[in-house]
C-alpha atoms as a PDB file:
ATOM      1  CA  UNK A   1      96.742 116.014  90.870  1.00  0.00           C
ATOM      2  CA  UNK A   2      98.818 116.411  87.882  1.00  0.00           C
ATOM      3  CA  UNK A   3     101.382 118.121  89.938  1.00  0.00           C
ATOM      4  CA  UNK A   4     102.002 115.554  92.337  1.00  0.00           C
ATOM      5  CA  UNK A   5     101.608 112.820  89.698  1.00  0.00           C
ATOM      6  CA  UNK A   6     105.040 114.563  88.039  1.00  0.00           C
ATOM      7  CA  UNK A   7     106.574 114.757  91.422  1.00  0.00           C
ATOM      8  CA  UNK A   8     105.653 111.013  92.402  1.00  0.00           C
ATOM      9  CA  UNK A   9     106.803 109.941  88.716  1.00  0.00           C
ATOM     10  CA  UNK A  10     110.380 112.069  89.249  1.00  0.00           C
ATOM     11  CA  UNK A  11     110.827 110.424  92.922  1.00  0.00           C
ATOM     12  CA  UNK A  12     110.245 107.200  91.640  1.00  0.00           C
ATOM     13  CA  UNK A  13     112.629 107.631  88.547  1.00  0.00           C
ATOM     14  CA  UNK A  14     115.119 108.346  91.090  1.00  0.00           C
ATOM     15  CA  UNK A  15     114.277 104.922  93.154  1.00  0.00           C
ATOM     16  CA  UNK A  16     114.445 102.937  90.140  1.00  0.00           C
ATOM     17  CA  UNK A  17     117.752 104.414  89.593  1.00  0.00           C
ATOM     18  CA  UNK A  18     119.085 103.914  92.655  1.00  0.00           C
ATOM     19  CA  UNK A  19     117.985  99.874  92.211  1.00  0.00           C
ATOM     20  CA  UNK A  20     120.014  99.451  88.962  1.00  0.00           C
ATOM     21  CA  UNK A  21     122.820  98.040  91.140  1.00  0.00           C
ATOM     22  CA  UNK A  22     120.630  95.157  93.048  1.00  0.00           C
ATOM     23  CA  UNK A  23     121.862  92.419  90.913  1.00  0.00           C
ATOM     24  CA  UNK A  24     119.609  89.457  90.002  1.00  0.00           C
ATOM     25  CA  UNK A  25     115.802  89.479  89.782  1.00  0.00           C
ATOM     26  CA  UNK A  26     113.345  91.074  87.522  1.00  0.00           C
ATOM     27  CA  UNK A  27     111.128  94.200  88.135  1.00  0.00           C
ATOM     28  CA  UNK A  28     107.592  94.007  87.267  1.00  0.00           C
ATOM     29  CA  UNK A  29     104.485  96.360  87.406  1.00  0.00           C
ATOM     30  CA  UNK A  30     101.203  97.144  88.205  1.00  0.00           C
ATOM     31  CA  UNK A  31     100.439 100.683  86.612  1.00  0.00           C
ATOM     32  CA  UNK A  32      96.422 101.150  87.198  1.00  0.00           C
ATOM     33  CA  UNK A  33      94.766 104.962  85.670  1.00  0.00           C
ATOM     34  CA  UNK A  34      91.288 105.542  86.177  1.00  0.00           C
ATOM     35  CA  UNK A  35      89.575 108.350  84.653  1.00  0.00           C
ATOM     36  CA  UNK A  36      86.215 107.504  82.663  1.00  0.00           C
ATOM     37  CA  UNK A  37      84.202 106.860  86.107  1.00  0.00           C
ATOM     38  CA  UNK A  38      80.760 105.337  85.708  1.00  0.00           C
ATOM     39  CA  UNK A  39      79.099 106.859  88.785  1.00  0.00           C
ATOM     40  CA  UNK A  40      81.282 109.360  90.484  1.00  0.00           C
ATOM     41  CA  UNK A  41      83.106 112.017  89.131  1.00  0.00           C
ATOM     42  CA  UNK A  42      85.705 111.562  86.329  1.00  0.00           C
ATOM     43  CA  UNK A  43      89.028 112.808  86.506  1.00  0.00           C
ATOM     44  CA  UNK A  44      92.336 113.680  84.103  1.00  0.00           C
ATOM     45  CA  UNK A  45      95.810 113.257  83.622  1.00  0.00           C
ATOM     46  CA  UNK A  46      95.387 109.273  85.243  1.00  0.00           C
ATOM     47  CA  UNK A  47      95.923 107.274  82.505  1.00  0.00           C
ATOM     48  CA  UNK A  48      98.728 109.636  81.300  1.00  0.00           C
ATOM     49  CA  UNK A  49      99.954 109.142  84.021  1.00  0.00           C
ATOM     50  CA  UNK A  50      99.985 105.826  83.731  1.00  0.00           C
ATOM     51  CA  UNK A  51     101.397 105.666  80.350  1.00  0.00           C
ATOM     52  CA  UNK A  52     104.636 108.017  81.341  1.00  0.00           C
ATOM     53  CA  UNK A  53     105.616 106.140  84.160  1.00  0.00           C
ATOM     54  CA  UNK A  54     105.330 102.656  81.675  1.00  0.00           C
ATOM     55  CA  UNK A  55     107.454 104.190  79.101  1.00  0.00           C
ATOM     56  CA  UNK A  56     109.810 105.575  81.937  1.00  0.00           C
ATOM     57  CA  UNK A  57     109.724 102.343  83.626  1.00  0.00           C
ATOM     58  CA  UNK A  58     110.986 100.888  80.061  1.00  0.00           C
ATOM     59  CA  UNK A  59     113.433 103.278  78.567  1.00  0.00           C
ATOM     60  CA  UNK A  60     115.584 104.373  81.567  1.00  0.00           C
ATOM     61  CA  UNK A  61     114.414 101.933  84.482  1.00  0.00           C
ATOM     62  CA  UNK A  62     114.979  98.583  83.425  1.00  0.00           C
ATOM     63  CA  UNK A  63     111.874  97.093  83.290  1.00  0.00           C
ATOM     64  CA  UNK A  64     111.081  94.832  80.169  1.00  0.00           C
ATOM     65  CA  UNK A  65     107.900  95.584  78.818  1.00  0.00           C
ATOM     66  CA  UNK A  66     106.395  92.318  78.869  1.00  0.00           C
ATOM     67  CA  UNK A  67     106.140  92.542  82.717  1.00  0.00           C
ATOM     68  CA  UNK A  68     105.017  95.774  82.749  1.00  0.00           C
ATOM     69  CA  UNK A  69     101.038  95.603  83.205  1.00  0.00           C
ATOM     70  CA  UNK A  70      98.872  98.838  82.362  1.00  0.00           C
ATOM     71  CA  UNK A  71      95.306  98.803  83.007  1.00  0.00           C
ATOM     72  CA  UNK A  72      93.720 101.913  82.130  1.00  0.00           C
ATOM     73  CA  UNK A  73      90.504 103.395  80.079  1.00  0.00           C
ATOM     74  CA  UNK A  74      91.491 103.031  77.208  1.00  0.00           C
ATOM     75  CA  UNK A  75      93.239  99.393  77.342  1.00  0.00           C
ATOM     76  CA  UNK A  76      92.432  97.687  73.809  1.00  0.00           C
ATOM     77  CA  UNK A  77      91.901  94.701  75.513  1.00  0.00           C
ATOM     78  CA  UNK A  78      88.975  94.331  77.788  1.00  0.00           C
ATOM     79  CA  UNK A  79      90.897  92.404  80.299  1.00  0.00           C
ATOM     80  CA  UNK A  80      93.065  95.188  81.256  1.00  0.00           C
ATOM     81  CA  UNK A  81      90.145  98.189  81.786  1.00  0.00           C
ATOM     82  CA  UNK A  82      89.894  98.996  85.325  1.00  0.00           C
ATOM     83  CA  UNK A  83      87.049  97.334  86.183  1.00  0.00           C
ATOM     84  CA  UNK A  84      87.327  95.528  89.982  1.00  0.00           C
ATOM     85  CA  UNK A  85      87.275  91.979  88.470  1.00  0.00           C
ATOM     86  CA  UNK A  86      90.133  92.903  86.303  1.00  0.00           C
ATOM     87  CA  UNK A  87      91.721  94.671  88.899  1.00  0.00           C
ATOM     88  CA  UNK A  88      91.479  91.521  91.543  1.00  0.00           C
ATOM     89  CA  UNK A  89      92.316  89.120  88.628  1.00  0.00           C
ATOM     90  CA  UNK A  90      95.430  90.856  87.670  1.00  0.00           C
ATOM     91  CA  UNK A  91      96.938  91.821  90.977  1.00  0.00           C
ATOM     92  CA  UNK A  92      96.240  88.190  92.391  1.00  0.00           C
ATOM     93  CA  UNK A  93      98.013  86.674  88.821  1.00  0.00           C
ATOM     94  CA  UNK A  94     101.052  89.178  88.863  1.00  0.00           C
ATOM     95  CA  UNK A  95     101.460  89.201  92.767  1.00  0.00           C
ATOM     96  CA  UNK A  96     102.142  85.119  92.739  1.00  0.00           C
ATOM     97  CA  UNK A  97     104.221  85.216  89.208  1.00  0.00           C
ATOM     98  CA  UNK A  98     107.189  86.924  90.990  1.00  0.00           C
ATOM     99  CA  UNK A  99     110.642  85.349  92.146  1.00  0.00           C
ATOM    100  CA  UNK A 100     112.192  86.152  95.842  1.00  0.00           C
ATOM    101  CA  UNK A 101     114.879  88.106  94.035  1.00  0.00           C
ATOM    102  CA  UNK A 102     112.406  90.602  92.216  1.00  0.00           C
ATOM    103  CA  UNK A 103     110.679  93.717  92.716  1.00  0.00           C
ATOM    104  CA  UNK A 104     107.529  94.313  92.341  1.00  0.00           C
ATOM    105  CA  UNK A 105     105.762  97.975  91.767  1.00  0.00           C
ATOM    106  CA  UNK A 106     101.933  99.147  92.204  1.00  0.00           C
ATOM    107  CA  UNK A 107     101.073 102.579  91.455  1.00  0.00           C
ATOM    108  CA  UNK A 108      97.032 103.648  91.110  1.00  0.00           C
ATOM    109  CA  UNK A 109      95.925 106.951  89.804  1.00  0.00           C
ATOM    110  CA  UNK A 110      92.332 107.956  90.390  1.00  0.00           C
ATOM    111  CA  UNK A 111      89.927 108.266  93.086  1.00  0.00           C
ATOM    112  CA  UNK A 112      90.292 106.845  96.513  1.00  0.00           C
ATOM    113  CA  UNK A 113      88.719 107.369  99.601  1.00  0.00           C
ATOM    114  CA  UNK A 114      87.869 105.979 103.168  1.00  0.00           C
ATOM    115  CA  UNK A 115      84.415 104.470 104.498  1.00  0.00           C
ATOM    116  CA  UNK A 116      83.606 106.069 107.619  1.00  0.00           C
ATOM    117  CA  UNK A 117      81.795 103.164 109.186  1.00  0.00           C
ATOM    118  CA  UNK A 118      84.867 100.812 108.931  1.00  0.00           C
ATOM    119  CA  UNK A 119      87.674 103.123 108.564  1.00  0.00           C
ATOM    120  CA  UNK A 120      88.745 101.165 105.507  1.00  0.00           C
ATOM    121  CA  UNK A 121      90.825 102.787 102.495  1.00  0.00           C
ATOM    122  CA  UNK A 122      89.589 101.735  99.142  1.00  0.00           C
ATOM    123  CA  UNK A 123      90.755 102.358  95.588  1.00  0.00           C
ATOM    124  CA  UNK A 124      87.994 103.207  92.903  1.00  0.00           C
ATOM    125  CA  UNK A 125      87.968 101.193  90.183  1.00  0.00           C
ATOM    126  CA  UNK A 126      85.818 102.092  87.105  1.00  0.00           C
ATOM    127  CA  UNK A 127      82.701 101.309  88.254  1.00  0.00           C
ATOM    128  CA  UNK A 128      82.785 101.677  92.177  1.00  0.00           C
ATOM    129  CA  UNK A 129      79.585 103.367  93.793  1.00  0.00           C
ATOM    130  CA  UNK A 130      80.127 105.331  96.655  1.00  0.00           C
ATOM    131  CA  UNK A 131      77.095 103.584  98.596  1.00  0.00           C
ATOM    132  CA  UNK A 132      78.931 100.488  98.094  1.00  0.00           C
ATOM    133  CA  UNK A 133      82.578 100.989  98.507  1.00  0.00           C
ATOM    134  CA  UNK A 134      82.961  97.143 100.228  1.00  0.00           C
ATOM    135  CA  UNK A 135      80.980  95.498  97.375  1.00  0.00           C
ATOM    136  CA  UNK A 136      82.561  98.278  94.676  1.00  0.00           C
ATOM    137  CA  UNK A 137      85.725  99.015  95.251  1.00  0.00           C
ATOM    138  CA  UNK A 138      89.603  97.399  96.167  1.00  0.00           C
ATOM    139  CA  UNK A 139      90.772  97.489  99.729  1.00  0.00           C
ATOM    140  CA  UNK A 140      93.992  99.056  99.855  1.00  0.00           C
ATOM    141  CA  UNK A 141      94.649  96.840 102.522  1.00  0.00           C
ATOM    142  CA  UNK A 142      93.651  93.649  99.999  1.00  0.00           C
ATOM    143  CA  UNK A 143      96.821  95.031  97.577  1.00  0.00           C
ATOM    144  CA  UNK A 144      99.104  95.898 100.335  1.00  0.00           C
ATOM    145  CA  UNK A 145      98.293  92.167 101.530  1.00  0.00           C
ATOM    146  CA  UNK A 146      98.658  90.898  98.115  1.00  0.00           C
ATOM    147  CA  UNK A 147     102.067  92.375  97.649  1.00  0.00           C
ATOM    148  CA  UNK A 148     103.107  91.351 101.395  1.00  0.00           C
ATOM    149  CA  UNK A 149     102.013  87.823  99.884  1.00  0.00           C
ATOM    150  CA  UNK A 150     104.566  87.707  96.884  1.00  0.00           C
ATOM    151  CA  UNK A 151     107.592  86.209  97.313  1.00  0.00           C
ATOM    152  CA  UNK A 152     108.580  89.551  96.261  1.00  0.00           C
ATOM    153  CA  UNK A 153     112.601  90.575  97.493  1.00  0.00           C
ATOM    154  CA  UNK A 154     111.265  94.162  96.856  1.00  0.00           C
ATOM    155  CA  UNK A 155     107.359  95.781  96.919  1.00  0.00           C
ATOM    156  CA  UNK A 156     106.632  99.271  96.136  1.00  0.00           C
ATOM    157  CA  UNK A 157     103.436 100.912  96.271  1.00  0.00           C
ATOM    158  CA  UNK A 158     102.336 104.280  95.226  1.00  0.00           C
ATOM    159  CA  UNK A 159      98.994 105.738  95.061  1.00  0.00           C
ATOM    160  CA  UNK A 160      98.010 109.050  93.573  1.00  0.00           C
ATOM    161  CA  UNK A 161      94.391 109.417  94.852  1.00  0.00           C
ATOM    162  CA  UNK A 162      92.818 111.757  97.596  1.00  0.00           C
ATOM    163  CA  UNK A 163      91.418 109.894 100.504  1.00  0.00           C
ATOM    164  CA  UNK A 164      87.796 111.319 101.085  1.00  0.00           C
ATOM    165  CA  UNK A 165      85.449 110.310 103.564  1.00  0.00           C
ATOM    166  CA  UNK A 166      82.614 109.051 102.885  1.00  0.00           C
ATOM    167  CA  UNK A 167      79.436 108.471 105.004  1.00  0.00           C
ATOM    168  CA  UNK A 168      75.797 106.582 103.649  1.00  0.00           C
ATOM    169  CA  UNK A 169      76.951 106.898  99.675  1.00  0.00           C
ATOM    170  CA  UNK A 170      77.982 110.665 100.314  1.00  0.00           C
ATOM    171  CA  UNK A 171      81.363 112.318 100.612  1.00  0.00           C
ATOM    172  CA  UNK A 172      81.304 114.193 103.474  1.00  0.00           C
ATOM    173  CA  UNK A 173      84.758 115.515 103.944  1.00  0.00           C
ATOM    174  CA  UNK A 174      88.301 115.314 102.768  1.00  0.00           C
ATOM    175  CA  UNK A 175      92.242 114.760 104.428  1.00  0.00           C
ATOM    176  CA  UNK A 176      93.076 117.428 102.181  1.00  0.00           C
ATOM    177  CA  UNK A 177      90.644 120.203 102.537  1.00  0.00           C
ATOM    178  CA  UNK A 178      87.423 120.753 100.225  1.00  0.00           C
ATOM    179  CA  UNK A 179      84.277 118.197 100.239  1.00  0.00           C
END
């Protein structure tokens, strides 16, 4: 994952260079790193991840920090921990705060995967169950609404996260080989 993380981080760097000359507007972001799992298996690199493509987003991209939003593990502030409320809360706020001239970015690193019995694609959030993805976990068609929604000039979304299948609580394959 931490591979393709770099790769997705450099291609977007490039994107965000290529936007310096849309004039007006502000850019904002989303940046969401999951790691510390409570019931399925925890993963690394996410929330630096996370953190490189903030600082990136700041130093060379144009974004001002203060609408830059990073929820990740280790968030000092509870409110910004990956947790689905927090999640829901925070897209819904940032996704209506934006101007028609601005662009808006979502990027989520850590697990994803797709229910079997609905065909639905859903983002983990910290404390997603597997045997309750619907009741557990964020719709990647709820964010790609969402950002639809916003009055938005410009949306971007990029997820890192394989896209298992899952069947009754259990993974029972994957799009990209393995269990």
């Amino acid at each position: 994952m931490r591979r393709i993380s770099l790769f997705v981080l450099l291609l977007w760097a490039a994107h965000a260079h290529a936007q310096r000359g849309i004039e007006g507007g502000k850019k904002w972001a989303i940046l969401i790193g999951v790691e510390q799992y409570w019931y399925v298996n925890e993963l690394q690199y996410c929330v630096d991840d996370v953190q490189l493509l903030r600082d990136t987003l700041v130093r060379t991209s144009g974004y001002d920090s203060d609408n830059v939003l990073l929820l990740c593990d280790d968030a000092p502030d509870k409110r910004h921990t990956p947790l689905k409320a927090n999640i829901v809360h925070q897209v819904d706020l940032w996704a209506n705060a934006v101007g028609p001239d601005d662009t808006l970015l979502f990027y989520f690193s850590g697990h994803g995967f797709r229910a079997k019995d609905d065909n639905v694609d859903y983002l983990l959030p910290q404390e997603a169950t597997l045997a309750d993805l619907k009741g557990t976990a964020v719709a990647l068609s709820w964010v790609v609404g969402k950002l639809e929604a916003s009055k938005a000039k410009r949306t971007v979304l990029v997820t890192d996260a394989c896209r298992n299948v899952v069947a009754k609580g259990v993974a029972v394959e994957s799009k990209f080989g393995g269990g």
